[in-house]
PDB file of N, CA and C in Angstrom:
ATOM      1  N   UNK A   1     -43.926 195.892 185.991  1.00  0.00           N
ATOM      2  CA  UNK A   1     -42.582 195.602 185.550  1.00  0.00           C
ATOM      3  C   UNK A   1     -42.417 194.097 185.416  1.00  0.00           C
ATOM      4  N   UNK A   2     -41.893 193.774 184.442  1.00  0.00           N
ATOM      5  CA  UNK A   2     -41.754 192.186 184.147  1.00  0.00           C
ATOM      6  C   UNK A   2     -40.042 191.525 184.999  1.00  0.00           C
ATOM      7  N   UNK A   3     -39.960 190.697 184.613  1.00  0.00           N
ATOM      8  CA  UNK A   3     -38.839 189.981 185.796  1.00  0.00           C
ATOM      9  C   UNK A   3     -37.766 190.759 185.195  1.00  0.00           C
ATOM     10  N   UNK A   4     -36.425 191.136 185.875  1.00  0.00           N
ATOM     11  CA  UNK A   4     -35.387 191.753 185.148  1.00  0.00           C
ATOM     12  C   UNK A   4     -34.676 190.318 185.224  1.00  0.00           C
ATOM     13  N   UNK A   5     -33.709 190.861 183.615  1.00  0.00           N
ATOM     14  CA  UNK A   5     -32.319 189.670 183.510  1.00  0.00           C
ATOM     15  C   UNK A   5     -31.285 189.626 183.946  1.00  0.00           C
ATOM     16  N   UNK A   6     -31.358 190.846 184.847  1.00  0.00           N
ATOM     17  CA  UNK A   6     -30.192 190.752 185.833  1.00  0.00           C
ATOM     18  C   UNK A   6     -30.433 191.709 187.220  1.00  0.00           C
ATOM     19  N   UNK A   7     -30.285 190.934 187.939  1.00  0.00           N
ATOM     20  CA  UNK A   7     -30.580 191.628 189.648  1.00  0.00           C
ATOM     21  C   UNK A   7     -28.784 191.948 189.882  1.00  0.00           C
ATOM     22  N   UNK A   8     -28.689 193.239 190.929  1.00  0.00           N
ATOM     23  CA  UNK A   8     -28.017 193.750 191.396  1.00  0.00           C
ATOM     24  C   UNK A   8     -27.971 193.874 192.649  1.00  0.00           C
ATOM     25  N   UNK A   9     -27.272 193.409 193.469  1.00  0.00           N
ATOM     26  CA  UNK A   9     -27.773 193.407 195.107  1.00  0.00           C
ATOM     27  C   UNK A   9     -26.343 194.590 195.450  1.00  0.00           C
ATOM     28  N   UNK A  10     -26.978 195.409 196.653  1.00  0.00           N
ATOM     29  CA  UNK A  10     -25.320 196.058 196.791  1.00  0.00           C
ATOM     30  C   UNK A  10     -25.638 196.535 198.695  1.00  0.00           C
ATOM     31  N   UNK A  11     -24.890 195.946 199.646  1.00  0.00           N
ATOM     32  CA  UNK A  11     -24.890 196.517 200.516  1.00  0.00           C
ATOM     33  C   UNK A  11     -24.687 198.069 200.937  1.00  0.00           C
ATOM     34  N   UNK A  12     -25.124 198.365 201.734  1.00  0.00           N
ATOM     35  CA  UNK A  12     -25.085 199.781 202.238  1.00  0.00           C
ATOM     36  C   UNK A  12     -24.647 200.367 203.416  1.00  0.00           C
ATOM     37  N   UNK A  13     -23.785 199.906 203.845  1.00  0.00           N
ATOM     38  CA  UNK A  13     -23.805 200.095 205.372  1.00  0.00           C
ATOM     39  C   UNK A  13     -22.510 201.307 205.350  1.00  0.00           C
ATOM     40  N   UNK A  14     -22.643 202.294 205.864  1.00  0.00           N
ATOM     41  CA  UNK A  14     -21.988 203.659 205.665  1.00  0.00           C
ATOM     42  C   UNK A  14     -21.183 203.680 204.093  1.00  0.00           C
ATOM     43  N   UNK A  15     -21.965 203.629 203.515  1.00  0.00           N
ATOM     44  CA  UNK A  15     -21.808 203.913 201.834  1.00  0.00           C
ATOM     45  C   UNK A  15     -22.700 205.006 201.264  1.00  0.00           C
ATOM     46  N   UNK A  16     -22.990 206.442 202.074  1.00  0.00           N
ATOM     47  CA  UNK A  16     -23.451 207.639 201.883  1.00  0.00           C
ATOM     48  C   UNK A  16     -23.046 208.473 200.999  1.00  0.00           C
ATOM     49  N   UNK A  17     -21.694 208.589 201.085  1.00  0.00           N
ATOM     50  CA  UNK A  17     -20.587 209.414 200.122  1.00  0.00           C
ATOM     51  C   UNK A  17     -20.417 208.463 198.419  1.00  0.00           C
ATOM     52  N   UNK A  18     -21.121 207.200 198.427  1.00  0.00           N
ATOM     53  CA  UNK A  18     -20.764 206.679 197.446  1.00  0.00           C
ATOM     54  C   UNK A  18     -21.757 206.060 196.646  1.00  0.00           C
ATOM     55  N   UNK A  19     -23.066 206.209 197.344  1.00  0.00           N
ATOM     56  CA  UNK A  19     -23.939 205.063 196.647  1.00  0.00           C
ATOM     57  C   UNK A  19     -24.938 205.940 196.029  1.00  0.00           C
ATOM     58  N   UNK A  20     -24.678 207.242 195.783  1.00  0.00           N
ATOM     59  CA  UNK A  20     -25.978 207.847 194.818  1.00  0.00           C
ATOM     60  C   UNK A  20     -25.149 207.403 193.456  1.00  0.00           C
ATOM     61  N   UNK A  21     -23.410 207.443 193.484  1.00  0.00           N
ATOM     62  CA  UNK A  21     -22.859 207.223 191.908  1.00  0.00           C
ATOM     63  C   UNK A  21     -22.980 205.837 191.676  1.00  0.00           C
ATOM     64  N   UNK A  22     -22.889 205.218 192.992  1.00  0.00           N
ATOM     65  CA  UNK A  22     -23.554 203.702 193.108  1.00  0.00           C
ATOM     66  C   UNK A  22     -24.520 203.307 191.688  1.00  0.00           C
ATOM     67  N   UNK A  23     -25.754 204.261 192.136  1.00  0.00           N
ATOM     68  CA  UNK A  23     -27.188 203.728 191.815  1.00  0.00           C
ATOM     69  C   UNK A  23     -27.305 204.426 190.067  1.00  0.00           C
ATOM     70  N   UNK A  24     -26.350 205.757 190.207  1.00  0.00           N
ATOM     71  CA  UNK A  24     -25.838 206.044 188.789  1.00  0.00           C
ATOM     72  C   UNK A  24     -25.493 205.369 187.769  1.00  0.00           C
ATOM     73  N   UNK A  25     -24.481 204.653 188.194  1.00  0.00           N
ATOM     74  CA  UNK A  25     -23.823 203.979 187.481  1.00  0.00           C
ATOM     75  C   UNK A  25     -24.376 202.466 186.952  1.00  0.00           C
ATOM     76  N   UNK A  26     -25.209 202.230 187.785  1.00  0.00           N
ATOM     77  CA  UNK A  26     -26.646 200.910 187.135  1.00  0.00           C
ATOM     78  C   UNK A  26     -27.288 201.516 186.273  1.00  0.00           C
ATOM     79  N   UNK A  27     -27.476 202.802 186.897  1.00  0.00           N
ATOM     80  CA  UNK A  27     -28.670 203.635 185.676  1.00  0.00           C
ATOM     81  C   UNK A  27     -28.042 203.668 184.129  1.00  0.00           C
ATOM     82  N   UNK A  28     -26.948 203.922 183.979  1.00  0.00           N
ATOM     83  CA  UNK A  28     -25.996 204.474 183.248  1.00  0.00           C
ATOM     84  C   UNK A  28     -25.930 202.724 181.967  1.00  0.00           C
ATOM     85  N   UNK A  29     -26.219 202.099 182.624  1.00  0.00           N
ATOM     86  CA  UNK A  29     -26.467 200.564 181.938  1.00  0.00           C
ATOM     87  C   UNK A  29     -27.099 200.579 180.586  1.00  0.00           C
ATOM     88  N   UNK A  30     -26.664 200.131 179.123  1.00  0.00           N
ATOM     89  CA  UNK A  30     -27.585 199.699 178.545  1.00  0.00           C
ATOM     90  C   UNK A  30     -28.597 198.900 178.000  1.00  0.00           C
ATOM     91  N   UNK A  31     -28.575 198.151 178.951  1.00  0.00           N
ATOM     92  CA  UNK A  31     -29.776 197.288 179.219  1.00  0.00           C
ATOM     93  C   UNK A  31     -30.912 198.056 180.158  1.00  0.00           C
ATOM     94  N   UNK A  32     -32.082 198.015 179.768  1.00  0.00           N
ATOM     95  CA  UNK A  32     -33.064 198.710 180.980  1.00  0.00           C
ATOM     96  C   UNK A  32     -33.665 197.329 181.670  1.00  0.00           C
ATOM     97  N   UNK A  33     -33.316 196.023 181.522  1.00  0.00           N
ATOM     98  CA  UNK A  33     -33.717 195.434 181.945  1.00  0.00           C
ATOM     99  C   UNK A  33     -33.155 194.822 183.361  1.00  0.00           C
ATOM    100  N   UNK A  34     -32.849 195.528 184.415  1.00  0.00           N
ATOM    101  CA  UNK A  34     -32.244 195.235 185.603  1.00  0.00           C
ATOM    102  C   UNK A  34     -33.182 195.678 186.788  1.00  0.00           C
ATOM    103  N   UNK A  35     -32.501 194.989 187.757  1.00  0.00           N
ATOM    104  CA  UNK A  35     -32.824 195.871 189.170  1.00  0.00           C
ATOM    105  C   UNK A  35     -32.046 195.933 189.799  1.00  0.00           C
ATOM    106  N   UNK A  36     -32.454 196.941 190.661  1.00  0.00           N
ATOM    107  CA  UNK A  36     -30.974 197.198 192.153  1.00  0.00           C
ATOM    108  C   UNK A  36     -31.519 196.845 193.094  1.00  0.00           C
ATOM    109  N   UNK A  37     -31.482 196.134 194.171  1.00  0.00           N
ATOM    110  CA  UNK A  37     -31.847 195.968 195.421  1.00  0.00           C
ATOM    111  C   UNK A  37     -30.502 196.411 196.435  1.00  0.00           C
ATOM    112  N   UNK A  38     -30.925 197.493 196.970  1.00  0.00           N
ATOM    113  CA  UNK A  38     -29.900 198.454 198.055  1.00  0.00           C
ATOM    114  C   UNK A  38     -30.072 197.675 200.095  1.00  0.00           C
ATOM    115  N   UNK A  39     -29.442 196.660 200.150  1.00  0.00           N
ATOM    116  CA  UNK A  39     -29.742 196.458 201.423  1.00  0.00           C
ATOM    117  C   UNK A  39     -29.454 197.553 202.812  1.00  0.00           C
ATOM    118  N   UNK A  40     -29.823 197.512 203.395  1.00  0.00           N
ATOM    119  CA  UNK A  40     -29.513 198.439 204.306  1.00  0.00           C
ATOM    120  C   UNK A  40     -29.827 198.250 205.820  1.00  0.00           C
ATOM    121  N   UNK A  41     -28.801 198.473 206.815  1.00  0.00           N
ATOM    122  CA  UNK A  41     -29.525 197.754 208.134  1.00  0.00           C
ATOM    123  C   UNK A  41     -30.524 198.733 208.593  1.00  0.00           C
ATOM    124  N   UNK A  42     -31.079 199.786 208.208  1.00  0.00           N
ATOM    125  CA  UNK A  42     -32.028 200.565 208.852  1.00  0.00           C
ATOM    126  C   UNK A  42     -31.315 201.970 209.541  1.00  0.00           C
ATOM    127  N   UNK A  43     -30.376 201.816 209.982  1.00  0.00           N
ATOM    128  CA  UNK A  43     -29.043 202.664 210.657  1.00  0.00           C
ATOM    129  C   UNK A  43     -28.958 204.064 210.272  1.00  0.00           C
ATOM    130  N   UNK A  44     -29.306 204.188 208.962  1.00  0.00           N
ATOM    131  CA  UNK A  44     -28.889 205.739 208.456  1.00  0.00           C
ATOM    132  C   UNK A  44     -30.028 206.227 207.738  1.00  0.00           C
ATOM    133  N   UNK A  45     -30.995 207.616 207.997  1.00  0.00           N
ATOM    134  CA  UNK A  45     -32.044 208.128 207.671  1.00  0.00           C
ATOM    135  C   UNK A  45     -31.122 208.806 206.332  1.00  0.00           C
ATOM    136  N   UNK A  46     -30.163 208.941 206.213  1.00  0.00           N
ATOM    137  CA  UNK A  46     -29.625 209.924 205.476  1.00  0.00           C
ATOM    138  C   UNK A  46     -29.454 208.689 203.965  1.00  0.00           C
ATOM    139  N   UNK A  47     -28.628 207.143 204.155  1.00  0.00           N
ATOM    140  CA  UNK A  47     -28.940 206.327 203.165  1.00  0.00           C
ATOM    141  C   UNK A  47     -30.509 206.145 202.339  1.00  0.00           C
ATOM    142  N   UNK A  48     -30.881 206.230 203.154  1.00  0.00           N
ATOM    143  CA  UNK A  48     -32.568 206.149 202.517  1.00  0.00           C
ATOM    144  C   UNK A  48     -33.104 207.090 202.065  1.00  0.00           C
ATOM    145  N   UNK A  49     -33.004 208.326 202.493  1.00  0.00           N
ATOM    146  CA  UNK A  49     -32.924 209.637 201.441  1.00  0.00           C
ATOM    147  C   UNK A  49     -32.580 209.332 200.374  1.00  0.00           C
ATOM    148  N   UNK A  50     -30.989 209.359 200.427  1.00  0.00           N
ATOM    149  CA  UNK A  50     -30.142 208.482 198.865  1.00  0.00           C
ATOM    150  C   UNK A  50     -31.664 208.159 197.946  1.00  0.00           C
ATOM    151  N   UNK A  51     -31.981 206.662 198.390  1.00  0.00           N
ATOM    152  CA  UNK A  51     -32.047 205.815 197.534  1.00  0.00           C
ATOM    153  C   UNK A  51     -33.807 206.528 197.215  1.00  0.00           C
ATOM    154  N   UNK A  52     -34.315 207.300 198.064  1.00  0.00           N
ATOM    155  CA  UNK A  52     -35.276 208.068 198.066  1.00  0.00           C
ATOM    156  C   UNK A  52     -35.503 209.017 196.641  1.00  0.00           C
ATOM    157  N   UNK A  53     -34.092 209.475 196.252  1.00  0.00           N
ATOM    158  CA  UNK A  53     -34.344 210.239 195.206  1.00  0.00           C
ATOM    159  C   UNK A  53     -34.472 209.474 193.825  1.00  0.00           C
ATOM    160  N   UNK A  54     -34.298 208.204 193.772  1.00  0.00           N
ATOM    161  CA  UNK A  54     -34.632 207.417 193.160  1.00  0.00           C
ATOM    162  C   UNK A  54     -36.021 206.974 192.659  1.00  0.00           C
ATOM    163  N   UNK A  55     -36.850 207.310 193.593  1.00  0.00           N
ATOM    164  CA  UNK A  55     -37.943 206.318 193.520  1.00  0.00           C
ATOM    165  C   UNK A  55     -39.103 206.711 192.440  1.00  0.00           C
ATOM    166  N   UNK A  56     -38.833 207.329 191.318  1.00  0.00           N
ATOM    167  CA  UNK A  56     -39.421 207.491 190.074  1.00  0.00           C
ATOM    168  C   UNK A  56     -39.162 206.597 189.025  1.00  0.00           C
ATOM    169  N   UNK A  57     -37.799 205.294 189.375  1.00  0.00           N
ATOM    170  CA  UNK A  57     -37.412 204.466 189.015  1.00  0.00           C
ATOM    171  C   UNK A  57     -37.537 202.995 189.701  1.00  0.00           C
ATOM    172  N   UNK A  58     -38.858 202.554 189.141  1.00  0.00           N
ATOM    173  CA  UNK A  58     -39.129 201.254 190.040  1.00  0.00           C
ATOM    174  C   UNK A  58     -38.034 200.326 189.910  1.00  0.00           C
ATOM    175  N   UNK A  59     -37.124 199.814 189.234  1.00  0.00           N
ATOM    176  CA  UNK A  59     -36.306 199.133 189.152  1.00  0.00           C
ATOM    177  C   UNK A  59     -35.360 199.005 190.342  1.00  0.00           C
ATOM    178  N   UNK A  60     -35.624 200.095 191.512  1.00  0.00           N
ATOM    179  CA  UNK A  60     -34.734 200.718 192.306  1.00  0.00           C
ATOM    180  C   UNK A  60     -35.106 200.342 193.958  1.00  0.00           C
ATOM    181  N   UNK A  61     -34.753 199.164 194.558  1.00  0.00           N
ATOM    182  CA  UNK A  61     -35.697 199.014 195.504  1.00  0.00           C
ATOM    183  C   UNK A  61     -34.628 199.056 196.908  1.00  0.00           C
ATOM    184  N   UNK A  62     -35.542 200.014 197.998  1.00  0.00           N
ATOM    185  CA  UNK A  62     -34.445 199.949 199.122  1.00  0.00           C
ATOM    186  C   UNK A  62     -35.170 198.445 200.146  1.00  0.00           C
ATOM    187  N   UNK A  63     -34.260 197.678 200.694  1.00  0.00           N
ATOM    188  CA  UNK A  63     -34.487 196.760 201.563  1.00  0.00           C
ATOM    189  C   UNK A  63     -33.879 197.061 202.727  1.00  0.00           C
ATOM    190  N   UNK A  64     -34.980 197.313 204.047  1.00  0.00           N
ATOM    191  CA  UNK A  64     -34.262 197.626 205.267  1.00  0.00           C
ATOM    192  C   UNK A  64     -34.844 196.849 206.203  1.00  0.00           C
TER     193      UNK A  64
END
C-alpha cells in the first residue's frame, strides 16, 4: 500500500455500539486513498473484534 492522502485517527474507548458505522462510514469515502487508525487502550476484547472484521481491508489498522 502506498502512503494515503489522508489519515484518520479515531479514539475508541467504549465506542462498541458505534464504531463498526464508525469504520463504515470511512469505507463509504470516495477516495480509496485513506487510512483509519482505531486507537484503543487494550480494555475491550469485544472493540477489537469490531475492528477485526475489518481486516481484509489493510487501510484499517487497530492500535492498542
Amino acid at each position: 500500500m502506498s502512503r494515503p492522502l489522508v489519515s484518520f485517527l479515531t479514539t475508541a474507548y467504549r465506542t462498541e455500539p458505534y464504531l463498526g458505522a464508525a469504520i463504515d462510514s470511512v469505507r463509504a469515502q470516495t477516495r480509496a486513498d485513506w487510512q483509519l487508525v482505531v486507537v484503543d487502550n487494550g480494555n475491550s476484547d469485544a472493540l477489537a473484534s469490531i475492528v477485526d472484521r475489518y481486516r481484509d481491508d489493510p487501510r484499517i489498522v487497530l492500535l492498542r
